[in-house]
N, C-alpha and C. Protein backbone atom coordinates (compact mmCIF):
# COMPACT_ATOMS: atom_id res chain seq x y z
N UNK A 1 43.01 39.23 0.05
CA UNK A 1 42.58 38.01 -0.60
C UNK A 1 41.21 38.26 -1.22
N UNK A 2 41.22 37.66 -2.33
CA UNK A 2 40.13 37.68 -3.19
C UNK A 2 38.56 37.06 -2.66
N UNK A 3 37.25 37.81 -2.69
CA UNK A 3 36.42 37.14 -1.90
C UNK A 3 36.08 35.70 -2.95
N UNK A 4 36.48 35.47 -3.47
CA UNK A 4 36.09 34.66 -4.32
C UNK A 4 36.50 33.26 -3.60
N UNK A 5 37.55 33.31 -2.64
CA UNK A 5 38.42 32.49 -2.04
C UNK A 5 38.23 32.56 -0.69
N UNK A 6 37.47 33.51 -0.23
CA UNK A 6 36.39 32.83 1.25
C UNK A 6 35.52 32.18 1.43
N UNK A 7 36.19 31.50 2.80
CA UNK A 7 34.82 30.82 3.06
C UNK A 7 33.82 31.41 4.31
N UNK A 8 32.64 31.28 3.95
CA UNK A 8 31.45 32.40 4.61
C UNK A 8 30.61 32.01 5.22
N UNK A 9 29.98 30.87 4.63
CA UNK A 9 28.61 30.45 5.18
C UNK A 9 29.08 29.67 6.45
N UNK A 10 28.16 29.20 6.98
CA UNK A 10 28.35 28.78 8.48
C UNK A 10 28.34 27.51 8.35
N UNK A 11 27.17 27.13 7.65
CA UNK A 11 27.31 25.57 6.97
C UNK A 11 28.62 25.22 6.61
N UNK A 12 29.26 25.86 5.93
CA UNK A 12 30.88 25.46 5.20
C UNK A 12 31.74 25.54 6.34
N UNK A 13 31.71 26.47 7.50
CA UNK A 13 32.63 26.05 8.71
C UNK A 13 32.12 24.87 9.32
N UNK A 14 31.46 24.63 9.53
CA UNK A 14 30.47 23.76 10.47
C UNK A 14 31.06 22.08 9.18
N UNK A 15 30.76 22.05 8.32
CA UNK A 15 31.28 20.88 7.74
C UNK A 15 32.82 21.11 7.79
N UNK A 16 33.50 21.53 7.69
CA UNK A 16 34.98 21.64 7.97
C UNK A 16 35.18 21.47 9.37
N UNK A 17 34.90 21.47 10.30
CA UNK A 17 34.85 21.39 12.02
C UNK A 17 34.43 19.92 11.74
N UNK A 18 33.57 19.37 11.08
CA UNK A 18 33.19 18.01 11.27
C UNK A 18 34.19 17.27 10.08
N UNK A 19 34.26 17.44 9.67
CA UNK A 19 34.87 16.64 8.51
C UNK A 19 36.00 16.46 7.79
N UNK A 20 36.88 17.92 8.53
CA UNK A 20 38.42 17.86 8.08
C UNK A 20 39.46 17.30 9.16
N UNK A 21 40.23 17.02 8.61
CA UNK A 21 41.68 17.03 9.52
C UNK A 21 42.00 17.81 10.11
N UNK A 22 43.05 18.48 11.31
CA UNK A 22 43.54 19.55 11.43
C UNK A 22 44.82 19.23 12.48
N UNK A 23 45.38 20.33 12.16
CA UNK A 23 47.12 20.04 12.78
C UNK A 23 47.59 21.38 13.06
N UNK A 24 47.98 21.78 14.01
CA UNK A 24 48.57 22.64 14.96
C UNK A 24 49.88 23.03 15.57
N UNK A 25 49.75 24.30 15.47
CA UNK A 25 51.26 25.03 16.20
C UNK A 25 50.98 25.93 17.34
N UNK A 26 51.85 26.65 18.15
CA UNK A 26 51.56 27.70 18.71
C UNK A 26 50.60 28.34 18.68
N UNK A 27 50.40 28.72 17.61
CA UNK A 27 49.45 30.20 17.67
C UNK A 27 48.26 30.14 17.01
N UNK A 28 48.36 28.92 16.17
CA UNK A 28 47.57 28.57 14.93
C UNK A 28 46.99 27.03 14.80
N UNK A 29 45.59 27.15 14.47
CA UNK A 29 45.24 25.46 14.10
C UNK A 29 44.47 25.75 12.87
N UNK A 30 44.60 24.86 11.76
CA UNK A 30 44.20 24.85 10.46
C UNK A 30 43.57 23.48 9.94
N UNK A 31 42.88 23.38 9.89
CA UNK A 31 41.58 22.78 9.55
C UNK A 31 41.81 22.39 7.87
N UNK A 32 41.55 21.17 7.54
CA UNK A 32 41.93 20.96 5.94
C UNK A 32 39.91 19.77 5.47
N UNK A 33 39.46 20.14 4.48
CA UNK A 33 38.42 19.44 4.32
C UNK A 33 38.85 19.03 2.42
N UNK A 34 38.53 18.22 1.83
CA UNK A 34 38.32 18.45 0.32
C UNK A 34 37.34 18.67 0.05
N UNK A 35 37.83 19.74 -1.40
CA UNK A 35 36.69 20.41 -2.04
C UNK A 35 36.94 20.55 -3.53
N UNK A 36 36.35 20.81 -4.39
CA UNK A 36 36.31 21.33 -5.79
C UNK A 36 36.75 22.67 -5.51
N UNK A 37 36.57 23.67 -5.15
CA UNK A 37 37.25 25.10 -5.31
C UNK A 37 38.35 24.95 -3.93
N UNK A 38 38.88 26.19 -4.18
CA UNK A 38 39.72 26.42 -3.02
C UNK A 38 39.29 27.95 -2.21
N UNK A 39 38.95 27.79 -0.86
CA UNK A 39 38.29 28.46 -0.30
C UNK A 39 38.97 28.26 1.62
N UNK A 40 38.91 29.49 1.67
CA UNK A 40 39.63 29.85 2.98
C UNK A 40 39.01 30.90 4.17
N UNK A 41 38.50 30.37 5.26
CA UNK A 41 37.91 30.96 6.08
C UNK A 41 38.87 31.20 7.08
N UNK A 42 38.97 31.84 8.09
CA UNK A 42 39.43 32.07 9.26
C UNK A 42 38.41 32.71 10.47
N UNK A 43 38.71 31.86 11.20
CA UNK A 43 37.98 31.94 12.61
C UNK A 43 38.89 32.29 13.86
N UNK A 44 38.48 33.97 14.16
CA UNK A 44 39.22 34.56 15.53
C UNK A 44 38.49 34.46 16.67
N UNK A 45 38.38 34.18 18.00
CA UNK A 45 37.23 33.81 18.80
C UNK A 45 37.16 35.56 19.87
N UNK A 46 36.43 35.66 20.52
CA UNK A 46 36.81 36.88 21.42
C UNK A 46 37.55 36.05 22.82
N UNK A 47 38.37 35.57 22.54
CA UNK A 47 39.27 34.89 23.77
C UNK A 47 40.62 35.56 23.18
N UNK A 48 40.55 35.97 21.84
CA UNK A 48 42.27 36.31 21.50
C UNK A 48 42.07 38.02 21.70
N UNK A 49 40.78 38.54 21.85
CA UNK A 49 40.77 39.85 22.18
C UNK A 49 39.36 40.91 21.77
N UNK A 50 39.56 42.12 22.02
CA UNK A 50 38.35 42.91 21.13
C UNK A 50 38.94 42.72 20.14
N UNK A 51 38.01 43.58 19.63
CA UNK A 51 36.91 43.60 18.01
C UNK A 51 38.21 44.21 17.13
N UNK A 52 38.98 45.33 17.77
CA UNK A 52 39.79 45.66 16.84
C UNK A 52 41.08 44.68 16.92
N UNK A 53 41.37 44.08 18.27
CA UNK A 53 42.51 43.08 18.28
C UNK A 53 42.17 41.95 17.00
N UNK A 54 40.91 41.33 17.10
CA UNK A 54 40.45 40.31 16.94
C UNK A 54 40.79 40.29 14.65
N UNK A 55 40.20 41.56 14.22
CA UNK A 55 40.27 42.52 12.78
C UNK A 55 41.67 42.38 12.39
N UNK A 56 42.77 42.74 13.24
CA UNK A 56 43.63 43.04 13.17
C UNK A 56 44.19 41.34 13.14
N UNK A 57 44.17 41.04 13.56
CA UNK A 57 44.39 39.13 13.42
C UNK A 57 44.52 38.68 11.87
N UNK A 58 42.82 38.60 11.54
CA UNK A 58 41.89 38.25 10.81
C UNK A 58 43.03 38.47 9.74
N UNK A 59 43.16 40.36 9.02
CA UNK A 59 43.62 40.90 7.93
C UNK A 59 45.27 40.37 8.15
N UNK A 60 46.17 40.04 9.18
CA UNK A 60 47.13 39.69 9.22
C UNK A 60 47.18 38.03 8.21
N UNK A 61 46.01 37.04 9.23
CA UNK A 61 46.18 35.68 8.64
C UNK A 61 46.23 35.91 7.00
N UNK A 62 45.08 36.42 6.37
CA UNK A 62 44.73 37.03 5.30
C UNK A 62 45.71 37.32 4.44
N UNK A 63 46.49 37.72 4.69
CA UNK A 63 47.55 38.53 3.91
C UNK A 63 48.80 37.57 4.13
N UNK A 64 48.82 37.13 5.14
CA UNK A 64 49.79 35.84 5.31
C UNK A 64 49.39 34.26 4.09
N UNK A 65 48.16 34.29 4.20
CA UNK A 65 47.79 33.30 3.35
C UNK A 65 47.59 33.04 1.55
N UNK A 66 47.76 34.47 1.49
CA UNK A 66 47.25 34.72 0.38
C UNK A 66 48.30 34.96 -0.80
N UNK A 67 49.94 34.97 -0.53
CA UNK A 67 50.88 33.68 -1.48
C UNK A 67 50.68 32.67 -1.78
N UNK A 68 50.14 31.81 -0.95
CA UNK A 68 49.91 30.53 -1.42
C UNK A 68 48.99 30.00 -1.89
N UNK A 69 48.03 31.09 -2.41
CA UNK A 69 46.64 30.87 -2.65
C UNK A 69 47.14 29.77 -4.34
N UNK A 70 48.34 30.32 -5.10
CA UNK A 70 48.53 29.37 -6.43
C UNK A 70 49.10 27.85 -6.22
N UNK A 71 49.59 27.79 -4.82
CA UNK A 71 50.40 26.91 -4.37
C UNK A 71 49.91 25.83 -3.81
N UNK A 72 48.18 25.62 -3.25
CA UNK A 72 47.89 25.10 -2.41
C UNK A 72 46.77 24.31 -3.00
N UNK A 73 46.61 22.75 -2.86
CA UNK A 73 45.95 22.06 -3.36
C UNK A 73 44.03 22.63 -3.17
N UNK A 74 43.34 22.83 -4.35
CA UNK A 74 41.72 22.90 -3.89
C UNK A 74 41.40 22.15 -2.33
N UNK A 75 40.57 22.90 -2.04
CA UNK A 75 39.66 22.00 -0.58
C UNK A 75 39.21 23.45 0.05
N UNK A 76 39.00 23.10 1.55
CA UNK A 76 38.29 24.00 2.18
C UNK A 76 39.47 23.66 3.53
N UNK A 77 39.46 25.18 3.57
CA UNK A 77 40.77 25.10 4.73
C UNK A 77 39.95 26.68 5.79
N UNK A 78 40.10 25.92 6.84
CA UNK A 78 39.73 26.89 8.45
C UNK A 78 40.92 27.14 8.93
N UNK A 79 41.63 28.12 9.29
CA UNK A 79 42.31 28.83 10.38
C UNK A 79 41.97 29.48 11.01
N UNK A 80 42.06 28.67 12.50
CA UNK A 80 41.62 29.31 13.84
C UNK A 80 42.74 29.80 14.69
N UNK A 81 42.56 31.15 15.14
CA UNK A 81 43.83 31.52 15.90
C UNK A 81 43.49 31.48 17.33
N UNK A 82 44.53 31.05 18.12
CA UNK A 82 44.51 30.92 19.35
C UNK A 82 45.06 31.93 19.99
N UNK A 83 43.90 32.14 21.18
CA UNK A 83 44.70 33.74 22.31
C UNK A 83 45.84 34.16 21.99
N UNK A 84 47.14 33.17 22.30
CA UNK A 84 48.35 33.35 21.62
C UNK A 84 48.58 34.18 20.36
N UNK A 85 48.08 34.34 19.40
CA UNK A 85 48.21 34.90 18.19
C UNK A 85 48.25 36.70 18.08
N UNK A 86 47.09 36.95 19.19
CA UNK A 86 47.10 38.84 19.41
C UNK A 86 48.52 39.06 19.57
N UNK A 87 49.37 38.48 20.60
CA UNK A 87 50.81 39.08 20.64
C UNK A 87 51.78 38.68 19.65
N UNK A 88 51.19 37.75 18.45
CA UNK A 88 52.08 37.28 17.74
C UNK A 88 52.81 38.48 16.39
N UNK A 89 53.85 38.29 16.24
CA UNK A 89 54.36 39.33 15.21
C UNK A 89 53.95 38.64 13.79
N UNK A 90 53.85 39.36 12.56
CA UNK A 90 52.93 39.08 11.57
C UNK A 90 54.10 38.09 10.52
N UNK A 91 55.13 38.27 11.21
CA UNK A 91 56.32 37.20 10.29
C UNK A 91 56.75 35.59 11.35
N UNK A 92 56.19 35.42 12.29
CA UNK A 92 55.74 34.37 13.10
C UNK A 92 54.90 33.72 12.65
N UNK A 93 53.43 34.74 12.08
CA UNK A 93 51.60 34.23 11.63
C UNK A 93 52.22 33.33 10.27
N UNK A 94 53.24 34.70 9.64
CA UNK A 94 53.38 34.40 8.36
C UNK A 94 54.49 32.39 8.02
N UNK A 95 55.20 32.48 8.80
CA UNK A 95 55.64 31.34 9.23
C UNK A 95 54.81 29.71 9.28
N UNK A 96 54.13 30.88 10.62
CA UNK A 96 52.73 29.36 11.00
C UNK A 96 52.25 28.34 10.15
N UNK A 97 51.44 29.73 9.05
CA UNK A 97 50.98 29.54 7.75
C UNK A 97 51.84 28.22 7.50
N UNK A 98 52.81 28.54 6.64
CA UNK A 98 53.73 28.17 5.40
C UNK A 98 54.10 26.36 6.44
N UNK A 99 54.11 26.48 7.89
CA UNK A 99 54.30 25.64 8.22
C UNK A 99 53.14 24.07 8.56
N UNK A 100 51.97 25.24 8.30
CA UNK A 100 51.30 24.15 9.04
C UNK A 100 50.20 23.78 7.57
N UNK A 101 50.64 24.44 6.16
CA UNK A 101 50.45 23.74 4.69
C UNK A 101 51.03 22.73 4.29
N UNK A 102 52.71 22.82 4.70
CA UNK A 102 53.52 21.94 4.64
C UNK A 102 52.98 20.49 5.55
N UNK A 103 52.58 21.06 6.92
CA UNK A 103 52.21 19.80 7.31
C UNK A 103 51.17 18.66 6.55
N UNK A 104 50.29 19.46 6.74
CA UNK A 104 48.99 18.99 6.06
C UNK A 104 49.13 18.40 4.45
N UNK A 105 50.31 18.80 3.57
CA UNK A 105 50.90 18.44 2.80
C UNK A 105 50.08 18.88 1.46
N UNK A 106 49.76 20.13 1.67
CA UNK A 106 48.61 20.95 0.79
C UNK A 106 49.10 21.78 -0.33
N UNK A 107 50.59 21.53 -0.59
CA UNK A 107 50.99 22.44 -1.86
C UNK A 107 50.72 20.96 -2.64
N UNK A 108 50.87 21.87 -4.38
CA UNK A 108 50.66 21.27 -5.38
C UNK A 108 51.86 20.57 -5.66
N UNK A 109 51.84 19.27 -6.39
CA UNK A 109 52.76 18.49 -6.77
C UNK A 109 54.01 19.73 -7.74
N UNK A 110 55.21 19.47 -7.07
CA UNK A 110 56.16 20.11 -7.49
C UNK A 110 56.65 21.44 -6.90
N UNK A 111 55.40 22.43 -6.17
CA UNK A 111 55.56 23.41 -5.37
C UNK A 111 56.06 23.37 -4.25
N UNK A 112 56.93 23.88 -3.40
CA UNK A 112 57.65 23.76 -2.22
C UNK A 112 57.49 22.58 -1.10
N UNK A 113 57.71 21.58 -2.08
CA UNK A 113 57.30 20.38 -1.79
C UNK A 113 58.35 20.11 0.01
């Protein structure tokens, strides 16, 4: 994913923790705020593992998310993975994803509505 489409600063998690919605599955909770750009952080905690478990997460969500980067309404969206997620297989993550956009109801008018 393009850095252009992360989110980085701490301030920008920290207002998304306060100010968005968020809705949950298994393995995954995703965080929705509005915004003018579209920008995507993910937050792995050291409860789902070390440093390389934790990397290995991260570049999974990443790559899981990053189809729908044309699909998905502007705002500021957090995905936090839960312990659960280290054992998760990357077509489960990839699932999560797709399921918990749908919830939040974050594709664009006409897209996999």
């Amino acid at each position: 994913m393009e850095r252009r489409y992360r989110l980085q600063k701490n301030k920008a998690f920290q207002y998304v923790y306060h100010r968005g919605k968020s809705v949950a599955c298994r393995d995954l909770v995703m965080l929705y705020a509005k915004g003018r750009g579209l920008q995507v952080g993910f937050s792995v905690s050291k409860k789902v593992g070390n440093a390389v478990t934790r990397n290995l997460v991260k570049r999974r969500l990443r790559e899981c998310f990053r189809p729908h980067l044309g699909d998905v309404k502007n705002g500021l969206y957090v995905i936090v993975a839960r312990p659960s997620a280290a054992e998760a297989t990357f077509q489960s993550l990839k699932r999560d994803v797709g399921y918990l956009l749908k919830k939040h109801a974050a594709f664009k008018e006409g897209n996999r509505a």
